[in-house]
C-alpha atoms as a PDB file:
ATOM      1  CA  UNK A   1     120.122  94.070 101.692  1.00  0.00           C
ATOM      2  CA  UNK A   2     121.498  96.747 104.138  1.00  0.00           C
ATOM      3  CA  UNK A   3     119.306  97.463 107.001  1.00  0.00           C
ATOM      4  CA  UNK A   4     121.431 100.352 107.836  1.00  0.00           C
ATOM      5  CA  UNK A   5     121.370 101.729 104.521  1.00  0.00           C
ATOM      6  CA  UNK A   6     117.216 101.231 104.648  1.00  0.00           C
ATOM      7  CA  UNK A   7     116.886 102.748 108.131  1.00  0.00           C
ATOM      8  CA  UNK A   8     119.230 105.723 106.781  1.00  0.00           C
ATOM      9  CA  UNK A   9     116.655 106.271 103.952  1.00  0.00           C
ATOM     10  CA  UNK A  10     113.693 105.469 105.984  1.00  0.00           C
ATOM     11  CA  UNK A  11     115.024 108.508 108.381  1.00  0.00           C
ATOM     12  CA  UNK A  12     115.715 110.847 105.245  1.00  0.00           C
ATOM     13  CA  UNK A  13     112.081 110.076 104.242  1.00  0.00           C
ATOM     14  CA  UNK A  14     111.007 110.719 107.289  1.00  0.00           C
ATOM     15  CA  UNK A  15     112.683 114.030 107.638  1.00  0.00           C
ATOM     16  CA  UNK A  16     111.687 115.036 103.960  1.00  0.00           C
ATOM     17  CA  UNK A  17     107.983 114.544 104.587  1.00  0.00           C
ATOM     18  CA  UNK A  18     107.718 116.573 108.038  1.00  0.00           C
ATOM     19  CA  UNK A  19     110.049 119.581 106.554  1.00  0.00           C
ATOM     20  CA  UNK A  20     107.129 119.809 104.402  1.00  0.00           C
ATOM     21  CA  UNK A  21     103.893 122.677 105.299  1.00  0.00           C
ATOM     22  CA  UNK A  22     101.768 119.683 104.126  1.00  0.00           C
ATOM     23  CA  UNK A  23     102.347 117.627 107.423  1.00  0.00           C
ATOM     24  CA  UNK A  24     102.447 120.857 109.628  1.00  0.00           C
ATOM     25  CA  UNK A  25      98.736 121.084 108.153  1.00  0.00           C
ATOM     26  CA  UNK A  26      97.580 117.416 108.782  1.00  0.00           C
ATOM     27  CA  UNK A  27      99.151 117.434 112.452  1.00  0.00           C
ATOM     28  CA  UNK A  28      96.656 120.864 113.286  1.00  0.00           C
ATOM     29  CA  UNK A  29      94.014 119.342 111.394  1.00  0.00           C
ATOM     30  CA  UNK A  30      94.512 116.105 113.406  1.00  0.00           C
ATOM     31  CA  UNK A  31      94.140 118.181 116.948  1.00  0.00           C
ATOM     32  CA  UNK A  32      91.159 119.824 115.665  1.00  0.00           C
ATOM     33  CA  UNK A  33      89.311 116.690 114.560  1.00  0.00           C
ATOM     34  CA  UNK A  34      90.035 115.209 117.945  1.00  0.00           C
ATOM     35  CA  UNK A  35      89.121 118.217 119.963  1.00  0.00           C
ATOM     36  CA  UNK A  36      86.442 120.108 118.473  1.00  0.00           C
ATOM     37  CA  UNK A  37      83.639 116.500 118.476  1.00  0.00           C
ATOM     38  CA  UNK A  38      84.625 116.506 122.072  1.00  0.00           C
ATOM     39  CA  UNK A  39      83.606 120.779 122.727  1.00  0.00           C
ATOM     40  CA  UNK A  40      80.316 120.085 120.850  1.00  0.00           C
ATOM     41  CA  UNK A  41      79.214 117.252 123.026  1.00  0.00           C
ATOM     42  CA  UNK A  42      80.285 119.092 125.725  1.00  0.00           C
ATOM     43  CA  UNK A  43      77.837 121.758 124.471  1.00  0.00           C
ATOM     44  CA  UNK A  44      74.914 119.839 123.597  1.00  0.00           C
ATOM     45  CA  UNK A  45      74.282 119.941 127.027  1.00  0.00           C
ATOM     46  CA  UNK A  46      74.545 117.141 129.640  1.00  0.00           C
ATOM     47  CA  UNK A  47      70.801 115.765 129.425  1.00  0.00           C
ATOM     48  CA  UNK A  48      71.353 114.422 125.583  1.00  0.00           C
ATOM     49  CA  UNK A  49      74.504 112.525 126.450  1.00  0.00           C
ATOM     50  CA  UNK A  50      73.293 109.211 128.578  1.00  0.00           C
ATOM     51  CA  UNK A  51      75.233 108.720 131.761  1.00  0.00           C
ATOM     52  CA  UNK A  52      76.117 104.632 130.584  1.00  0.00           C
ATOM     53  CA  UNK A  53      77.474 106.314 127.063  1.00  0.00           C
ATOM     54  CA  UNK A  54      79.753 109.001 128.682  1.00  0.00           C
ATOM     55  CA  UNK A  55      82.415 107.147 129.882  1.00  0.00           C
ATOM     56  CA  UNK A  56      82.861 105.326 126.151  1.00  0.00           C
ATOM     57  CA  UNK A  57      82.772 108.493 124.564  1.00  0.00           C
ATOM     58  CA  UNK A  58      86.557 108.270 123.281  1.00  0.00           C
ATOM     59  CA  UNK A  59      85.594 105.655 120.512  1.00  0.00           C
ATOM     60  CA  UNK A  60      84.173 108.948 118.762  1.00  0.00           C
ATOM     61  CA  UNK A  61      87.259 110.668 118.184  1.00  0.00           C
ATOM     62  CA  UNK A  62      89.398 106.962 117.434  1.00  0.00           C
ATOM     63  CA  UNK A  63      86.404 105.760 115.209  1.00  0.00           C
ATOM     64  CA  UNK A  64      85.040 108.540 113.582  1.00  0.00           C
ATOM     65  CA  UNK A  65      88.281 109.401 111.406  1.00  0.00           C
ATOM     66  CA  UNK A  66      88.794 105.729 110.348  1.00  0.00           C
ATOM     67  CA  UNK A  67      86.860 106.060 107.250  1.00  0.00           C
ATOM     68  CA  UNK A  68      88.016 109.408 105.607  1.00  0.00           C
ATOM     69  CA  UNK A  69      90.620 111.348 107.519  1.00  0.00           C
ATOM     70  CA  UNK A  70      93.146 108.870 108.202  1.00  0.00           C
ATOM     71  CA  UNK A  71      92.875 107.471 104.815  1.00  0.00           C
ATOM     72  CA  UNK A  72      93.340 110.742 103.380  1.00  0.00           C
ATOM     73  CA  UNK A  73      96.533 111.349 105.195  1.00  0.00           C
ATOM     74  CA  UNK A  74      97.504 107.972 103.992  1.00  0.00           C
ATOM     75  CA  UNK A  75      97.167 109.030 100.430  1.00  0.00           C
ATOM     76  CA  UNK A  76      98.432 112.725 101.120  1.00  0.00           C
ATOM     77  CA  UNK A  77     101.618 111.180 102.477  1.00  0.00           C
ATOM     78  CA  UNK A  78     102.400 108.835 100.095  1.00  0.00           C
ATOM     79  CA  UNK A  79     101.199 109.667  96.619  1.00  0.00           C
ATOM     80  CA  UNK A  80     104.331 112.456  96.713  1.00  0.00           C
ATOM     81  CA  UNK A  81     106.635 109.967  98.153  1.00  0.00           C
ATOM     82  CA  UNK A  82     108.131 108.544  94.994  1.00  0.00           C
ATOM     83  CA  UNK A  83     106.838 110.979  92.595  1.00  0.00           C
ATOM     84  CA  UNK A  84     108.360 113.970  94.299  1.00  0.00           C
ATOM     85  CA  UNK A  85     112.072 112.698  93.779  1.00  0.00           C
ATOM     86  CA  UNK A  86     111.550 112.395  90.514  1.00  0.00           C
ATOM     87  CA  UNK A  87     110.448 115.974  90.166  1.00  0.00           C
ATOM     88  CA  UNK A  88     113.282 117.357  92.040  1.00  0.00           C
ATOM     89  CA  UNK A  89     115.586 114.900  90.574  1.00  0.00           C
ATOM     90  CA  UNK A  90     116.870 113.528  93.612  1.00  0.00           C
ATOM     91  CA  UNK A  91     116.122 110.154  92.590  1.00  0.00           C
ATOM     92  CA  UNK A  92     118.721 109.770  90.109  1.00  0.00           C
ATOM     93  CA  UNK A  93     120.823 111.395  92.975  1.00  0.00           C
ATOM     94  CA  UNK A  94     120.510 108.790  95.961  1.00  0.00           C
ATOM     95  CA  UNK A  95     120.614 106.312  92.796  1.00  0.00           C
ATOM     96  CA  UNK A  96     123.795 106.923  92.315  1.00  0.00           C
ATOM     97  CA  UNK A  97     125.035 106.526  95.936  1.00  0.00           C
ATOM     98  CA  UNK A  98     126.166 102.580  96.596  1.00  0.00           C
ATOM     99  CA  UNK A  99     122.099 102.078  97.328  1.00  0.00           C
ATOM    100  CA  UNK A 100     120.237  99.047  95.184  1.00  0.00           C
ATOM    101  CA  UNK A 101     117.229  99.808  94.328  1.00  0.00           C
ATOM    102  CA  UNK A 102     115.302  97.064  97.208  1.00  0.00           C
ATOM    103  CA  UNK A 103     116.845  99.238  99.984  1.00  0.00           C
ATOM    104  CA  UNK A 104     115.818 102.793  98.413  1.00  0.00           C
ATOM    105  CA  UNK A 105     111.929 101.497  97.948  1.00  0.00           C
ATOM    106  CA  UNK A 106     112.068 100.153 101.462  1.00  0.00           C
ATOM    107  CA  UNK A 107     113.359 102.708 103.119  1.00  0.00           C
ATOM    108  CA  UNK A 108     111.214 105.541 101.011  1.00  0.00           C
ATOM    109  CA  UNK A 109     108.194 102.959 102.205  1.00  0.00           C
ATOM    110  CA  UNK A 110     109.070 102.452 105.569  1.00  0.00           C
ATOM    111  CA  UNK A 111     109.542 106.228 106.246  1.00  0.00           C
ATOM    112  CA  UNK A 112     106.646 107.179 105.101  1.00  0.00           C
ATOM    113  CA  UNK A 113     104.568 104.892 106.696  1.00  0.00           C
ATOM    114  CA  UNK A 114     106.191 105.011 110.130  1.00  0.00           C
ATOM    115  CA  UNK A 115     105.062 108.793 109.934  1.00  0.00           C
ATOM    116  CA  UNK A 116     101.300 107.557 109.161  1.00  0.00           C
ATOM    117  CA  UNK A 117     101.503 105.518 111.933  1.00  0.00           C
ATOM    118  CA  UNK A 118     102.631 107.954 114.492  1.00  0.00           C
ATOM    119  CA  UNK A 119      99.381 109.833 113.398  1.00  0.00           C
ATOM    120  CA  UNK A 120      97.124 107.095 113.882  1.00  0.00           C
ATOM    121  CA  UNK A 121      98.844 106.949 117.548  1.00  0.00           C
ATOM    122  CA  UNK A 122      98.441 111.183 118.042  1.00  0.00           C
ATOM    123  CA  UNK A 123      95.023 110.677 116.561  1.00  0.00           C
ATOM    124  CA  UNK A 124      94.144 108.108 119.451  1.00  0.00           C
ATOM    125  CA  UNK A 125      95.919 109.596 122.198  1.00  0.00           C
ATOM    126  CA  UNK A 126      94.344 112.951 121.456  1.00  0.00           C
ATOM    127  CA  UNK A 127      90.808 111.192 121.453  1.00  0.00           C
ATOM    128  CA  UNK A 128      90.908 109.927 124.619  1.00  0.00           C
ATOM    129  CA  UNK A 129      92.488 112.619 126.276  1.00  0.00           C
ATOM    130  CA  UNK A 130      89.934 115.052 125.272  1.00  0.00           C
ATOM    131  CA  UNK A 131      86.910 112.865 126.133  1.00  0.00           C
ATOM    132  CA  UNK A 132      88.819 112.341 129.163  1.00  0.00           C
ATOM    133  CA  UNK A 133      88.951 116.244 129.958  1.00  0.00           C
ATOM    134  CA  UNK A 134      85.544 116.723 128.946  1.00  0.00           C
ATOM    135  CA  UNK A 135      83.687 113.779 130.026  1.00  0.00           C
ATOM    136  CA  UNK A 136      85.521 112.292 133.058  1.00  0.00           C
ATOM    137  CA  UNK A 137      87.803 108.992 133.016  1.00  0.00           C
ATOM    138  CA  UNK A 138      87.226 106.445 130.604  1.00  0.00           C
ATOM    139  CA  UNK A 139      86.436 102.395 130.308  1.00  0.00           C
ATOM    140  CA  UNK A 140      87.383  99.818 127.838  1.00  0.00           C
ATOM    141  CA  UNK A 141      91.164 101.583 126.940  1.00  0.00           C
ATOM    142  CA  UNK A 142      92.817  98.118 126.939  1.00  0.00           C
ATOM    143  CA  UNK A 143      91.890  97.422 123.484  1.00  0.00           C
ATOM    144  CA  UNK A 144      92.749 100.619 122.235  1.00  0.00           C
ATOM    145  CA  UNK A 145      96.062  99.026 121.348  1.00  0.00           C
ATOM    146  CA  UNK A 146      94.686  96.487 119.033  1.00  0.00           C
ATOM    147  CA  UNK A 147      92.217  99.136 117.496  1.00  0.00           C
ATOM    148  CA  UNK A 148      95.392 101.522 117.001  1.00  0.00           C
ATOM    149  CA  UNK A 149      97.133  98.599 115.282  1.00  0.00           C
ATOM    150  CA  UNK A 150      94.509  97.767 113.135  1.00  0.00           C
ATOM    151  CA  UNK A 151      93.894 101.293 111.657  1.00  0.00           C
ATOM    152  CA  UNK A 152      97.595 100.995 110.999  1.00  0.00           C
ATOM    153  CA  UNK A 153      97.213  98.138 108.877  1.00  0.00           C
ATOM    154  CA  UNK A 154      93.581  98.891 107.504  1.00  0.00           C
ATOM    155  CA  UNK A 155      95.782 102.237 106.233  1.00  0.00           C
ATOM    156  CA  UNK A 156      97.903  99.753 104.198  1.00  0.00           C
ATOM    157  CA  UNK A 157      95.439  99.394 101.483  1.00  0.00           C
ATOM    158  CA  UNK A 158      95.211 103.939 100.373  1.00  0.00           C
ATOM    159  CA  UNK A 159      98.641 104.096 101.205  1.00  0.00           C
ATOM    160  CA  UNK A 160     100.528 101.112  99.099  1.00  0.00           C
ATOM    161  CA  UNK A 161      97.558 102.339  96.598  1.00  0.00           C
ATOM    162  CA  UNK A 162      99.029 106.139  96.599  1.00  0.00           C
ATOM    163  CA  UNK A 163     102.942 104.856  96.190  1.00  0.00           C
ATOM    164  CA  UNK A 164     102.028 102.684  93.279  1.00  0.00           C
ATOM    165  CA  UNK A 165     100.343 105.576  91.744  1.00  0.00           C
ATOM    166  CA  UNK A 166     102.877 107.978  92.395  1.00  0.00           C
ATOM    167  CA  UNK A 167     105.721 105.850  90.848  1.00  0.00           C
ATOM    168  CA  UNK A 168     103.730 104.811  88.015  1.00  0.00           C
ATOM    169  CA  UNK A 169     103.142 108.694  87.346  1.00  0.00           C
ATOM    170  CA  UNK A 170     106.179 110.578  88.596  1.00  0.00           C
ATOM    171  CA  UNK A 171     103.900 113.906  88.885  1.00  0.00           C
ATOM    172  CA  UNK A 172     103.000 114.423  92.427  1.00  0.00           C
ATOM    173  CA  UNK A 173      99.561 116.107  91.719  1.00  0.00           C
ATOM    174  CA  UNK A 174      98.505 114.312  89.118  1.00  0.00           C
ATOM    175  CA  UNK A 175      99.561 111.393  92.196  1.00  0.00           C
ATOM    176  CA  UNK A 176      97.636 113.136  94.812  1.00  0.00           C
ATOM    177  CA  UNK A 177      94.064 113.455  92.124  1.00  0.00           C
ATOM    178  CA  UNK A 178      94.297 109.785  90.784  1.00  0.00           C
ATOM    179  CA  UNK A 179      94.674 108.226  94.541  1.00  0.00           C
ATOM    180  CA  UNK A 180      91.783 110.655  96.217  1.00  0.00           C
ATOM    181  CA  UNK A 181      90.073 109.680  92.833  1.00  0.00           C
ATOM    182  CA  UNK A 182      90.034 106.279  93.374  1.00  0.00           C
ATOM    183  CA  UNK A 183      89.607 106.769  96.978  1.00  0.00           C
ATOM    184  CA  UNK A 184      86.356 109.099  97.132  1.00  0.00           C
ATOM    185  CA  UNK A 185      85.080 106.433  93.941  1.00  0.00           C
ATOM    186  CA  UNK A 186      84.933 103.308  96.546  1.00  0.00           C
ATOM    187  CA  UNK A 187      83.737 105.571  99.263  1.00  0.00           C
ATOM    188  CA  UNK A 188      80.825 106.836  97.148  1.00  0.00           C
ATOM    189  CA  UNK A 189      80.338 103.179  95.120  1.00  0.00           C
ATOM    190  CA  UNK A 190      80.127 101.521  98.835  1.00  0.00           C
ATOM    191  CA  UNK A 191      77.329 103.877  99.520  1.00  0.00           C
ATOM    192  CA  UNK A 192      75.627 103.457  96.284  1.00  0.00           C
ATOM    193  CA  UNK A 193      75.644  99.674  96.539  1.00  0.00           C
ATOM    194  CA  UNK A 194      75.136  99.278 100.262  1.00  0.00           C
ATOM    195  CA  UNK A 195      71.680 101.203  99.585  1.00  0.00           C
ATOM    196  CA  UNK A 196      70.827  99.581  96.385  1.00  0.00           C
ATOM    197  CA  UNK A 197      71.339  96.328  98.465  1.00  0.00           C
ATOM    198  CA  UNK A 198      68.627  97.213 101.298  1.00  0.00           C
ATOM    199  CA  UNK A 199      66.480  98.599  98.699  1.00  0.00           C
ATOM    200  CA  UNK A 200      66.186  95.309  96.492  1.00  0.00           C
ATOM    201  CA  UNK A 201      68.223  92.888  98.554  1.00  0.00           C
ATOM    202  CA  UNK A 202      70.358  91.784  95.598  1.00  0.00           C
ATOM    203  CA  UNK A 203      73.115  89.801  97.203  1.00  0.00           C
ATOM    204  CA  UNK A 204      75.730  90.486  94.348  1.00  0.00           C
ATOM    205  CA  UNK A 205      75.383  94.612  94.791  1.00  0.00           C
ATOM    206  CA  UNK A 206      76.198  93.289  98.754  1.00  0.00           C
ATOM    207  CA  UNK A 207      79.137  91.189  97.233  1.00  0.00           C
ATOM    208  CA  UNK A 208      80.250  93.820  95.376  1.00  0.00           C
ATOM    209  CA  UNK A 209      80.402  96.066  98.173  1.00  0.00           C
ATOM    210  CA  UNK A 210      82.448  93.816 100.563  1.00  0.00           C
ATOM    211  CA  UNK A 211      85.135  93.467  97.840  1.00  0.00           C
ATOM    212  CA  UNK A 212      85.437  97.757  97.577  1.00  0.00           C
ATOM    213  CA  UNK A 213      89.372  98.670  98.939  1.00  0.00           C
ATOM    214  CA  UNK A 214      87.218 100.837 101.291  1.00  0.00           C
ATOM    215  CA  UNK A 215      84.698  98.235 103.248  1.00  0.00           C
ATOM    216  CA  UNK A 216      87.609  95.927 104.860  1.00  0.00           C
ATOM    217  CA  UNK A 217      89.321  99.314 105.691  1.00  0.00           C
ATOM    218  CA  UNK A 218      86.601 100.567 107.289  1.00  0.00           C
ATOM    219  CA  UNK A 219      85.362  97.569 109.099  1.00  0.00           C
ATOM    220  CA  UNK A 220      88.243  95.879 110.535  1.00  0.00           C
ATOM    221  CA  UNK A 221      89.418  98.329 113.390  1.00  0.00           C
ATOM    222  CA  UNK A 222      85.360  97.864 114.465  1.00  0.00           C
ATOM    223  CA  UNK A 223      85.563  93.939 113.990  1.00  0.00           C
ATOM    224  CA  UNK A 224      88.571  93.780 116.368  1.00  0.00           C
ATOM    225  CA  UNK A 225      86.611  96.091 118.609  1.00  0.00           C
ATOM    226  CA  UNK A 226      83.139  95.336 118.994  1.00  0.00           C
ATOM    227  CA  UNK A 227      83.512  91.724 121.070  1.00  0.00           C
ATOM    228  CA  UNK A 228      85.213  94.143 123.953  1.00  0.00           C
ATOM    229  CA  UNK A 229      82.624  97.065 124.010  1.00  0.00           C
ATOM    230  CA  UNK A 230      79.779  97.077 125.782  1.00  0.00           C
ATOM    231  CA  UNK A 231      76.686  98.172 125.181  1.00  0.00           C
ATOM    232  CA  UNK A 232      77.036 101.703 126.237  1.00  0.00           C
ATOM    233  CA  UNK A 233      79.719 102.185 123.431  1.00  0.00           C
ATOM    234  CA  UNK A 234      77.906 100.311 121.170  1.00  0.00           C
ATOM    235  CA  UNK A 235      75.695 102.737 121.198  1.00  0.00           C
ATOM    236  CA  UNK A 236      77.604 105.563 121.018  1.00  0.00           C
ATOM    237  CA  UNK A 237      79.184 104.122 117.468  1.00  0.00           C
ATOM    238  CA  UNK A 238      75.931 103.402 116.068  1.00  0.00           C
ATOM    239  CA  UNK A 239      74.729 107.244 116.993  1.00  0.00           C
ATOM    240  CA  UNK A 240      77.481 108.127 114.908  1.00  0.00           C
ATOM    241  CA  UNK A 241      76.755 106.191 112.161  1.00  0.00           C
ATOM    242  CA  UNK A 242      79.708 104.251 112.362  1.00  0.00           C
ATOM    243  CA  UNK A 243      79.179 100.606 111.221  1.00  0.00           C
ATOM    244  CA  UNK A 244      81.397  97.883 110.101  1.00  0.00           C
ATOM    245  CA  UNK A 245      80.200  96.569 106.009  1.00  0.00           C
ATOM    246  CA  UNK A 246      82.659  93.032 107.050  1.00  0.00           C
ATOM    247  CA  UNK A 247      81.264  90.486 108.825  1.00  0.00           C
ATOM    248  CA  UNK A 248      84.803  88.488 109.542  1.00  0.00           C
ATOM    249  CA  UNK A 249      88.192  89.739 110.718  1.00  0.00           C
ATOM    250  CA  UNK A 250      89.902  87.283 108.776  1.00  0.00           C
ATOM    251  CA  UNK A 251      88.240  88.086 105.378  1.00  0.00           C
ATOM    252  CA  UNK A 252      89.095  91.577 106.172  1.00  0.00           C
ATOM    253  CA  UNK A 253      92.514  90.789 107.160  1.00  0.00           C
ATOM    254  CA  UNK A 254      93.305  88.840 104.175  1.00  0.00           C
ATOM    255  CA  UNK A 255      91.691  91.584 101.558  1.00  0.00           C
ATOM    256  CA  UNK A 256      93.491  94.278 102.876  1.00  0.00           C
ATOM    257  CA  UNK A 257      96.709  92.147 102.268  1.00  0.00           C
ATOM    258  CA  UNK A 258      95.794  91.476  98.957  1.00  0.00           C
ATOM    259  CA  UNK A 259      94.803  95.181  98.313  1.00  0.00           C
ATOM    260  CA  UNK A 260      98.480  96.440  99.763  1.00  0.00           C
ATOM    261  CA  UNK A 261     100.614  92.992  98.469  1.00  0.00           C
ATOM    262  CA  UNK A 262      99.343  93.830  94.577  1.00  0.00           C
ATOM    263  CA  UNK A 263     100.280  97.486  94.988  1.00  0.00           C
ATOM    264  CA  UNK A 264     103.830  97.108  96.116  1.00  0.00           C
ATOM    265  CA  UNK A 265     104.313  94.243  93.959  1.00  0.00           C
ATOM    266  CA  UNK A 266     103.594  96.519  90.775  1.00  0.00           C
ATOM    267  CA  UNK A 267     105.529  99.892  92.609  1.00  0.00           C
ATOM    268  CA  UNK A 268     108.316  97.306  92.548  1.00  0.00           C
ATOM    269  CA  UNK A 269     108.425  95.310  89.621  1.00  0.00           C
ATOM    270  CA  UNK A 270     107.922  99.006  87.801  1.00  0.00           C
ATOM    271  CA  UNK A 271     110.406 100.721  90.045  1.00  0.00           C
ATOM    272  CA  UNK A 272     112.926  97.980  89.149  1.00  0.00           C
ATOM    273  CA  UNK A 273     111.637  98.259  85.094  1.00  0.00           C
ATOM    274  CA  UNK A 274     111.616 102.067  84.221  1.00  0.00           C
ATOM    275  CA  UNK A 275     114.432 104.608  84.221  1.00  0.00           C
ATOM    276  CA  UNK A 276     115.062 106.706  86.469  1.00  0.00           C
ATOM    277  CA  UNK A 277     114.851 110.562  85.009  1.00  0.00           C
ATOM    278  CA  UNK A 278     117.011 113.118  85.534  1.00  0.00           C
ATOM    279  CA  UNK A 279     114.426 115.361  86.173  1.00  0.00           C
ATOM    280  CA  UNK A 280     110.816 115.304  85.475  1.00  0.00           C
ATOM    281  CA  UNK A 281     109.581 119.463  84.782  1.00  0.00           C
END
């Protein structure tokens, strides 16, 4: 394999998926889900805020998106990755070019999540600067690394999801409904179960729910955080509502992996199977 030829491609990708409006749209939508929390606090009026949460505040904004809005962009990203060269018949195109097939999936992959990842990082940096602005200076950043990296890799599971569904489909919309399909279906099945479970206290509905794509998404970036956070941010998550369904970083760790391995094993093994069209209408 040529790691030049895959950095090339991972570039193009790149470049492809920011010409597009789409990403224009999720970067504003990005500022305006880590600015606008940060006005309304600032609104609320300083009595409801406690002095001890205040300066813990920017685990809102980093938090808060973890379980829908940066596994949305994940999927929006992604699920036209594949699908979209097919459509415009550029596949067939950088096909052609001395390129095997390993380096065009890795580079298409790479690209696009190197883009996700730079809006997990605006997404954090955002957060903190505007509950820095509005609040005053803030504790605990140190682990905001390791919480940044582990939304990166808790994004692994909707994102290797959305390329193997838009390679297995080669129509980028039909892509984009059966990923957010199967995305808002664990969201909505976690919440089902996880209230069945306190209801009745049926441990397989609870088993059930820790094996959804979206519980070890959702929890790990909290497991990795919660040993460093005191109390006062504690407290700010669980105002939110933001809890973690995992118990154990490693079980979330290792599910994730198997969510994201499967997925790009079958993109690949079908990617390396089917033809590739001329162009799909």
């Amino acid at each position: 394999m040529n790691i030049g030829k895959v950095r090339t491609l991972a570039l193009y990708e790149l470049q492809r998926t920011v010409a597009r409006k789409k990403v224009l749209a999720l970067v504003i939508l990005t500022i305006l889900v880590d600015t606008i929390p940060y006005y309304f606090l600032s609104t609320a009026g300083s009595s409801s805020i406690p002095l001890a949460a205040r300066p813990y505040l920017w685990v809102v904004g980093v938090f808060l998106p973890q379980a829908f809005f940066l596994q949305f962009i994940a999927l929006f990203i992604s699920a036209g990755s594949m699908s979209e060269e097919y459509e415009q018949g550029t596949a067939e195109i950088l096909l052609s070019k001395p390129v095997s097939r390993d380096e065009y999936f890795l580079g298409k992959f790479s690209g696009g999540f190197s883009l996700l990842t730079l809006v997990v990082v605006l997404n954090a940096v955002l957060s903190v600067a505007s509950s820095t602005l509005t609040f005053g200076p803030q504790l605990s950043l140190e682990i905001l690394p390791s919480v940044v990296i582990s939304q990166v890799f808790s994004a692994l599971v909707f994102f290797c999801a959305a390329f193997m569904i838009g390679e297995l489909v080669r129509r980028s919309s039909l892509a984009y409904i059966i990923a957010s399909a199967v995305f808002f279906t664990s969201q909505i099945a976690g919440i089902i179960l996880g209230a069945i479970f306190r209801l009745t206290g049926n441990e397989f509905d609870h088993l059930l729910d820790l094996y959804l794509p979206t519980s070890p998404v959702n929890s790990l970036p909290l497991l990795v955080a919660r040993p460093s956070l005191p109390s006062g941010a504690t407290s700010v998550l669980q105002l939110g509502g933001i809890n973690a369904i995992e118990s154990s970083v490693v079980f979330s760790i290792g599910l994730i992996a198997v969510y994201a391995i499967v997925s790009l094993v079958i993109t690949r093994v079908y990617f390396g199977w089917a033809d590739v069209a001329k162009k799909i209408s």
